[in-house]
C-alpha atoms as a PDB file:
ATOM      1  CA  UNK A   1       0.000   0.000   0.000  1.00  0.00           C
ATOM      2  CA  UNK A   2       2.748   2.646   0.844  1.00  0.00           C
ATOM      3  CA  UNK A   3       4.421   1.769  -2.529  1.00  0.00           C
ATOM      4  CA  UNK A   4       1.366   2.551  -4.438  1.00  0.00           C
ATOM      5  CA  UNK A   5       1.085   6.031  -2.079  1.00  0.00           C
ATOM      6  CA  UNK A   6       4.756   6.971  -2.872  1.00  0.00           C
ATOM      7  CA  UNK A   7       4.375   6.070  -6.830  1.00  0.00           C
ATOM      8  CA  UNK A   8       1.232   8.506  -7.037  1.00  0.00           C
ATOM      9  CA  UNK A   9       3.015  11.297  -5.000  1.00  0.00           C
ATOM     10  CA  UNK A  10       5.900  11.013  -7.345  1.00  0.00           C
ATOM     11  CA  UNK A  11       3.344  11.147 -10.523  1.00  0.00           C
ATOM     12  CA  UNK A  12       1.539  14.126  -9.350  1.00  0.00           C
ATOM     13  CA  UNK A  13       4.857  15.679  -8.087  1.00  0.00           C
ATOM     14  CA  UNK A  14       5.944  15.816 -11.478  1.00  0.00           C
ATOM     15  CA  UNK A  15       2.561  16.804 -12.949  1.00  0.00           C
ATOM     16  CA  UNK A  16       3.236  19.922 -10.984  1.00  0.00           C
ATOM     17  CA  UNK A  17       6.914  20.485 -12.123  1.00  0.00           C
ATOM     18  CA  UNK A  18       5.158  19.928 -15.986  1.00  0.00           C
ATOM     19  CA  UNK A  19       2.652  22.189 -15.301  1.00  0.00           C
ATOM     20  CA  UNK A  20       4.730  24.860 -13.452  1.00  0.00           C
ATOM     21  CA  UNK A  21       6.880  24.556 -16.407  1.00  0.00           C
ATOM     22  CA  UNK A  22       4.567  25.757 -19.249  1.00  0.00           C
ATOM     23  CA  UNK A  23       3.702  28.772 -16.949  1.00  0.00           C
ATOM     24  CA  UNK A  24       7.653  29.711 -16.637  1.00  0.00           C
ATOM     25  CA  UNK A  25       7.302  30.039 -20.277  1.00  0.00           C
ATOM     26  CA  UNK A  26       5.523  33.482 -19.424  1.00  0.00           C
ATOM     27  CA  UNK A  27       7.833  36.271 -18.017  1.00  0.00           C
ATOM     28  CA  UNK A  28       6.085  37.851 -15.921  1.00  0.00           C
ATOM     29  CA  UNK A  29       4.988  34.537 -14.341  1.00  0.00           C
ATOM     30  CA  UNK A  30       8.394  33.023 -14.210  1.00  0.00           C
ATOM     31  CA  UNK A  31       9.880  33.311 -11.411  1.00  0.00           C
ATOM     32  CA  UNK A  32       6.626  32.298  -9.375  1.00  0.00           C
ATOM     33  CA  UNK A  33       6.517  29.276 -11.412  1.00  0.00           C
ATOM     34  CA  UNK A  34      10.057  28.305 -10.709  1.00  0.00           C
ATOM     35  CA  UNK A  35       9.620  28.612  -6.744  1.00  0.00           C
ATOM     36  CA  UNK A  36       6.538  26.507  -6.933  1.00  0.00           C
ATOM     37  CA  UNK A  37       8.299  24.063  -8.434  1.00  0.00           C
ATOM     38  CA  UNK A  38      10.863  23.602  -6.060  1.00  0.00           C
ATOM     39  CA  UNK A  39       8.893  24.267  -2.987  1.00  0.00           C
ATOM     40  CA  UNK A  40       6.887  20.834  -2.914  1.00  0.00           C
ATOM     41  CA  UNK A  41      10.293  19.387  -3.166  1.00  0.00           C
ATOM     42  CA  UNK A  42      11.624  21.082  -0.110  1.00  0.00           C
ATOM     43  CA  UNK A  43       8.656  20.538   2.106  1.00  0.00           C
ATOM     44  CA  UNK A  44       8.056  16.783   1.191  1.00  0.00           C
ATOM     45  CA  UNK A  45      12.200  16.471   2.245  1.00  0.00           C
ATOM     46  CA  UNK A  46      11.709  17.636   5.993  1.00  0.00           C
ATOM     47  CA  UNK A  47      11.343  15.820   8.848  1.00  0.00           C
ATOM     48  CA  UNK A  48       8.169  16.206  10.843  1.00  0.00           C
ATOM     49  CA  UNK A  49       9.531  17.115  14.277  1.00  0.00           C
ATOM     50  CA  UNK A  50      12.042  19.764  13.918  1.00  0.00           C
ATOM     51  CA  UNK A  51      11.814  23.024  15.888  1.00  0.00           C
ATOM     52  CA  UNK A  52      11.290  26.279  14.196  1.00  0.00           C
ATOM     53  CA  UNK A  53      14.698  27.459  13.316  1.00  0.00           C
ATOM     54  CA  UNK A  54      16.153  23.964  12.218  1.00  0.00           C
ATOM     55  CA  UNK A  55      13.104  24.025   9.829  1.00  0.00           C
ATOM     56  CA  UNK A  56      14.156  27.464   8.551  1.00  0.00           C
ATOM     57  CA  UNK A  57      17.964  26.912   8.081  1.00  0.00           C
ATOM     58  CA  UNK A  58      16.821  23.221   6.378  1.00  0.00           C
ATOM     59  CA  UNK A  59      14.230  25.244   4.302  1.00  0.00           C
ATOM     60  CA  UNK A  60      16.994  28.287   3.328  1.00  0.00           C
ATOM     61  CA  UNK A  61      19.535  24.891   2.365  1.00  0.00           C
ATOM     62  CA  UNK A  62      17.191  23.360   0.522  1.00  0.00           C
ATOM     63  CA  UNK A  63      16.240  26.552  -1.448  1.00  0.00           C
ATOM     64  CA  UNK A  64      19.980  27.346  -2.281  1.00  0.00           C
ATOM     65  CA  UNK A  65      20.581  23.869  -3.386  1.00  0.00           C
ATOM     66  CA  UNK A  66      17.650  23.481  -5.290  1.00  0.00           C
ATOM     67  CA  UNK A  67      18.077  27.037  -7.188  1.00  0.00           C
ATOM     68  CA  UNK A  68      22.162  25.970  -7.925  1.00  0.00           C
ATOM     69  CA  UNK A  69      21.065  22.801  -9.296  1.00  0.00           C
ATOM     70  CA  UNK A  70      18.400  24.771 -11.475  1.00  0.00           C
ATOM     71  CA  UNK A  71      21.013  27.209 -12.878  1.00  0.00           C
ATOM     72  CA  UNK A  72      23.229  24.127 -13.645  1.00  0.00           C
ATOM     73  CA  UNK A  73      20.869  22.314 -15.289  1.00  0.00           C
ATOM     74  CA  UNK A  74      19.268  25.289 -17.023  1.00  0.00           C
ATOM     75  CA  UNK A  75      22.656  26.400 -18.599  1.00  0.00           C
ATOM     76  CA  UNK A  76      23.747  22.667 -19.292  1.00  0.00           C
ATOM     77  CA  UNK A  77      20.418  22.290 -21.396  1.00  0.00           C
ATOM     78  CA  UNK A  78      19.690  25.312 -22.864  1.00  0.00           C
ATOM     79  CA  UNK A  79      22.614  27.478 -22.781  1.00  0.00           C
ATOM     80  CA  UNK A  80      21.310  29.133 -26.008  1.00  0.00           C
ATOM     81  CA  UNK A  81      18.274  30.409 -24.341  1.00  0.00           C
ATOM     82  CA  UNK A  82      20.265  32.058 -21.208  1.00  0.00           C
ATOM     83  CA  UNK A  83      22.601  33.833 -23.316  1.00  0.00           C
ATOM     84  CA  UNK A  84      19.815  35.008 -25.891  1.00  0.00           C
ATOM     85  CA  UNK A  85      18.505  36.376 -22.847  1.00  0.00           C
ATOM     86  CA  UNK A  86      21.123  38.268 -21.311  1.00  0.00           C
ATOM     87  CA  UNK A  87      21.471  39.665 -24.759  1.00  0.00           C
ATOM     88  CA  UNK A  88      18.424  41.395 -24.981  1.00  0.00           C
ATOM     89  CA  UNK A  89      18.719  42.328 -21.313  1.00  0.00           C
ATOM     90  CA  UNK A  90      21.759  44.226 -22.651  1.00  0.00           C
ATOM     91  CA  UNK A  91      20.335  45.840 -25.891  1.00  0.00           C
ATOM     92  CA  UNK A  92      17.783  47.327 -23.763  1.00  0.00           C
ATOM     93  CA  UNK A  93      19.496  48.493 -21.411  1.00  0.00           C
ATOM     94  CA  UNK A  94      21.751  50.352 -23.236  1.00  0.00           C
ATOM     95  CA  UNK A  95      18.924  51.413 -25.444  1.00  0.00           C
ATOM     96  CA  UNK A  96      17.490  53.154 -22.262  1.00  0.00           C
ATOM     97  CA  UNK A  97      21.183  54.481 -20.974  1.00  0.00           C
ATOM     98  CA  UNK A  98      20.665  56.544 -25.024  1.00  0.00           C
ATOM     99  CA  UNK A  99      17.280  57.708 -24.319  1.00  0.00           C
ATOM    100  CA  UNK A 100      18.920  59.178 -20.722  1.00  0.00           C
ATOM    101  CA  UNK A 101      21.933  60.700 -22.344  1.00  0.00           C
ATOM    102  CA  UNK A 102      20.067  61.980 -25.686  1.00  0.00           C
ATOM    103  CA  UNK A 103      16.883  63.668 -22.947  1.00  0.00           C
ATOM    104  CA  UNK A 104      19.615  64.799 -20.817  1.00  0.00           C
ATOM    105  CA  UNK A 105      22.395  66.559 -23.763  1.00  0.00           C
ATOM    106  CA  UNK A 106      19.397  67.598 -26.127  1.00  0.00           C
END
């Protein structure tokens, strides 16, 4: 019975990461997305009876190693899409520095 439990916790575990996935695809819903992925992880990983500020420090590990092992894997895999990113990042950024300089000279 508790191997049935643990396979359907794992299935709709990663029903959430799938579905958490497809809403990172939308900016300004990204970052949400990504810490609800992670976060069922986390909590599933703690022991029951800790006190309050072993639960914190294991939550604040957790989060760190959980967001390097995202930037890992999200460079590894698409590398591509991280650098196309800080490109644009870039161009409009210095597109706005112009705007300053040409509002503030002219």
């Amino acid at each position: 019975e508790n191997t049935n439990s643990d396979a359907l916790h794992h299935i709709l575990l990663a029903l959430w990461v799938c579905i958490c996935g497809f809403v990172r695809l939308n900016p300004s819903t990204a970052y949400g997305a990504q810490v609800a992925q992670i976060t069922p992880y986390i909590m599933t990983g703690m022991p029951v009876q800790t006190s309050a500020e072993e639960f914190a420090f294991r939550r604040i590990q957790q989060n760190i190693i959980a967001v390097v092992i995202f930037v890992i894997i999200e460079l590894a895999v698409r590398p591509s899409s991280a650098t196309q990113h800080l490109i644009l990042e870039l161009e409009a950024s210095l597109k706005l520095c112009a705007a300053t300089i040409r509002t503030v000279w002219d």
